[in-house]
Protein backbone atom coordinates (compact mmCIF):
# COMPACT_ATOMS: atom_id res chain seq x y z
CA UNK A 1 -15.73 3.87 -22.00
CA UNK A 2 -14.26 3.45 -25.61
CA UNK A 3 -13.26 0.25 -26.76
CA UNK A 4 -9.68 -0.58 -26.26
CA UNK A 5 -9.62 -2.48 -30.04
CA UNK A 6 -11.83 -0.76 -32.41
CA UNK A 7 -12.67 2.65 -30.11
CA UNK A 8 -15.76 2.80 -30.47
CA UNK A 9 -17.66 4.94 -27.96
CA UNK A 10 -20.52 2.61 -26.80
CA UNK A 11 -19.75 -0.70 -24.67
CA UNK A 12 -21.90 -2.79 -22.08
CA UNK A 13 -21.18 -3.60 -18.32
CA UNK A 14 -21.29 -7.58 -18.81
CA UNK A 15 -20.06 -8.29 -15.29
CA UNK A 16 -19.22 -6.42 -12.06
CA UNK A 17 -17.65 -7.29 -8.83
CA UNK A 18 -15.99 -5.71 -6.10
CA UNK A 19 -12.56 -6.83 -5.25
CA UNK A 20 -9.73 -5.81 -2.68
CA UNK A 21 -12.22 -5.63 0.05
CA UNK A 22 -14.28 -3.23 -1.61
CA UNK A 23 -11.65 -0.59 -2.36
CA UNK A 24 -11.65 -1.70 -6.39
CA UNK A 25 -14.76 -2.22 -8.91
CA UNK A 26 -14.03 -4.65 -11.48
CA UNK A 27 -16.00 -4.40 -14.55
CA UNK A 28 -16.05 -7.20 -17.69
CA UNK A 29 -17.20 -4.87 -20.43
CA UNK A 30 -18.33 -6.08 -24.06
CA UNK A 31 -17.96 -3.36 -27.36
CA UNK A 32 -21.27 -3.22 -28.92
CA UNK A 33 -19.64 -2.68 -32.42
CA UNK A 34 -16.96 -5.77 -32.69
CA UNK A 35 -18.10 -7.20 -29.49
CA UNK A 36 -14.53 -7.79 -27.89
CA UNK A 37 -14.77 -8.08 -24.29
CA UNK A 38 -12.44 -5.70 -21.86
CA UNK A 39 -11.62 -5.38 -17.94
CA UNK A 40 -11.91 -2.30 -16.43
CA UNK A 41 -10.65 -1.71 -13.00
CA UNK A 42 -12.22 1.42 -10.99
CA UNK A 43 -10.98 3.10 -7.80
CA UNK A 44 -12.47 6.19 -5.93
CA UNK A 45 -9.59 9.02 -6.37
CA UNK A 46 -7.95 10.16 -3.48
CA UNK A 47 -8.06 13.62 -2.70
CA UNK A 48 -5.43 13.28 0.09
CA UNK A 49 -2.43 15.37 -0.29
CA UNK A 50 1.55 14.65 1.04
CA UNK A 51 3.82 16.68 2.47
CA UNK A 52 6.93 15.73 1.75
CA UNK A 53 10.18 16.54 4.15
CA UNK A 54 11.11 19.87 2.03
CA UNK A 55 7.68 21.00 2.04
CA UNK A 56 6.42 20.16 -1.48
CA UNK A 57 2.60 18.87 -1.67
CA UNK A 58 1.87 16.23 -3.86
CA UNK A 59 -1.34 14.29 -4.36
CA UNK A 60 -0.81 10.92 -2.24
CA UNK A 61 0.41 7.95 -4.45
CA UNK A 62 -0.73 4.38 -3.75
CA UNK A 63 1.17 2.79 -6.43
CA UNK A 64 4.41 4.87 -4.52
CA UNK A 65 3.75 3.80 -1.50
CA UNK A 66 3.06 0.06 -3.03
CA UNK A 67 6.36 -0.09 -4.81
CA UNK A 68 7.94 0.55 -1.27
CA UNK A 69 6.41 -1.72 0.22
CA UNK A 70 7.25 -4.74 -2.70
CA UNK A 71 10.92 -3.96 -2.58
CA UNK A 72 10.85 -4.42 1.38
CA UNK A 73 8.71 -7.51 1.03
CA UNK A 74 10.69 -9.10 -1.97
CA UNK A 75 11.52 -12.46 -1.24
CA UNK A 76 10.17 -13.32 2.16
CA UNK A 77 6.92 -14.72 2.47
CA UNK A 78 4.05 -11.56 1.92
CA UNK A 79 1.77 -12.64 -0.88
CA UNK A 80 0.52 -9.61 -2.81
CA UNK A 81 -2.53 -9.72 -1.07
CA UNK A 82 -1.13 -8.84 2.32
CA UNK A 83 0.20 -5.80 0.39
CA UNK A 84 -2.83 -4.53 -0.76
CA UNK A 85 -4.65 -5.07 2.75
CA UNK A 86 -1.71 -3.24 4.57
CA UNK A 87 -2.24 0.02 2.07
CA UNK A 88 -6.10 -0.51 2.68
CA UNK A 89 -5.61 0.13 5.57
CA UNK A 90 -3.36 2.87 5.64
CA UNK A 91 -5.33 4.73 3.48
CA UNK A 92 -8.08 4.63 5.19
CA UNK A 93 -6.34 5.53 8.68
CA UNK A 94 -4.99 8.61 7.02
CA UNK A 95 -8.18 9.32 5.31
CA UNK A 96 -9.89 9.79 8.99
CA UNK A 97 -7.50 11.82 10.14
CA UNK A 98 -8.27 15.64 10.03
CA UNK A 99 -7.71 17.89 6.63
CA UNK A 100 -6.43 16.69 3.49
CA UNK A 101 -2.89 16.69 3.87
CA UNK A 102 -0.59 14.32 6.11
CA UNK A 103 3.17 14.39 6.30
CA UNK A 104 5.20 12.12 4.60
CA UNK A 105 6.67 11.05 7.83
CA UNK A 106 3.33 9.94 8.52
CA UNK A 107 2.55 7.22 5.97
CA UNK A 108 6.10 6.15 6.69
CA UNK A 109 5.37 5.32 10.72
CA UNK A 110 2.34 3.69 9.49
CA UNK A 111 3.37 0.99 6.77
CA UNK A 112 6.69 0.77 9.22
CA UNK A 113 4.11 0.13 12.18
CA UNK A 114 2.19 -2.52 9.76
CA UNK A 115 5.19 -4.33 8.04
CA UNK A 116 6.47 -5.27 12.12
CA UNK A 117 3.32 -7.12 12.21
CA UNK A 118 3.47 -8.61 9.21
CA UNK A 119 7.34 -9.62 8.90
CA UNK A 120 10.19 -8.44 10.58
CA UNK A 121 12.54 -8.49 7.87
CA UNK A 122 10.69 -6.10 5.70
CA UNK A 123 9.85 -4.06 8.12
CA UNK A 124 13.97 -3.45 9.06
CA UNK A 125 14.12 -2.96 4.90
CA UNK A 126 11.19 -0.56 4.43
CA UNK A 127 12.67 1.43 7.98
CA UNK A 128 15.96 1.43 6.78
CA UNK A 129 15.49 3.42 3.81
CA UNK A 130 12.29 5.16 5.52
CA UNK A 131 14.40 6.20 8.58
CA UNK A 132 17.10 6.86 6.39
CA UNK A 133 19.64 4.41 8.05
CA UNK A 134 23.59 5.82 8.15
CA UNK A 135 25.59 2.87 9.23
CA UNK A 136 25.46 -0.82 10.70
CA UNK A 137 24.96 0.77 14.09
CA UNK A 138 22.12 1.82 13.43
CA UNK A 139 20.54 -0.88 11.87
CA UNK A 140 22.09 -3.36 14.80
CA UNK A 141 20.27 -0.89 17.12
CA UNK A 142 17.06 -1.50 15.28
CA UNK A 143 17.50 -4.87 15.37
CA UNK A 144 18.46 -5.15 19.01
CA UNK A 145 14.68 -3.18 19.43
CA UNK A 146 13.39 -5.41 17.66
CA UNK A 147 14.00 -8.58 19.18
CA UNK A 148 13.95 -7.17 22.51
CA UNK A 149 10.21 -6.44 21.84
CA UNK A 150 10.08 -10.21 20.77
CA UNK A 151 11.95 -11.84 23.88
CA UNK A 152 9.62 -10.07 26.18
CA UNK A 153 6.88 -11.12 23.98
CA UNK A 154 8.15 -14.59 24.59
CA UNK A 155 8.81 -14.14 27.71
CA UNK A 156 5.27 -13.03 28.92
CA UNK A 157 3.92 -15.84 26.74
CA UNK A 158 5.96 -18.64 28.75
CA UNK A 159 3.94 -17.33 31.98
């Protein structure tokens, strides 16, 4: 790993320690020539390829699917940290599943399935560009779903 200031080719692990649940290796490295100290951060590479709706491949973005995810969660109350466990585990559902590849609509039914447990609002944002919403109808028919679910969830919790 070259150094980020002088690039020099030799540096020295100083610290290491796993973070986001094990998904991410951070290291504290030191340059053995002007002994700056750097971060690096290392995640295993996804092989996992996307099919999208036209039938492009692409190689399966986490960052993408992140972004998504932050502009349906912006301004409510889902710290960062939910974010990261709710593409953990994503990725590792679609990671089990057979083969390499996994439609798009896939990944989409799964954060959508994850964000209704984590906040309701996002989850109607992240569906309504996911789904591809057309008019207030349908988003008033999501929304009717959706607390339809929740009365009977009340409901059964009153008995």
């Amino acid at each position: 790993m070259p150094c980020p200031y002088c690039l020099h080719g030799e540096t020295k692990v100083v610290d290491k320690r796993d973070a986001d649940n094990g998904f991410l290796t951070r290291r504290r490295r030191e340059c053995t020539k002007c002994e700056k100290r750097f971060t690096t951060h290392e995640r295993v590479v996804s092989d996992l390829k996307v099919i999208k709706k036209d039938g492009r491949r692409e190689l399966f973005d986490r960052e993408k699917v992140r972004v998504g995810i932050v502009k349906a969660c912006e301004k409510r109350p889902v710290s960062m940290e939910d974010v990261d466990q709710l593409i953990n585990r994503a990725e590792v559902i679609l990671k089990s599943k057979q083969g390499t590849e996994v439609p798009s609509g896939m990944i989409g039914e799964l954060v959508s399935r994850e964000l209704k447990r984590l906040d309701k609002v996002a989850y109607i944002r992240f569906s309504s560009v996911y789904k591809d919403f057309e008019d207030v109808e349908t988003f008033a028919a999501e929304i009717k779903k959706l607390l339809g679910t929740r009365s009977m969830q009340v409901i059964k919790a009153k008995r």
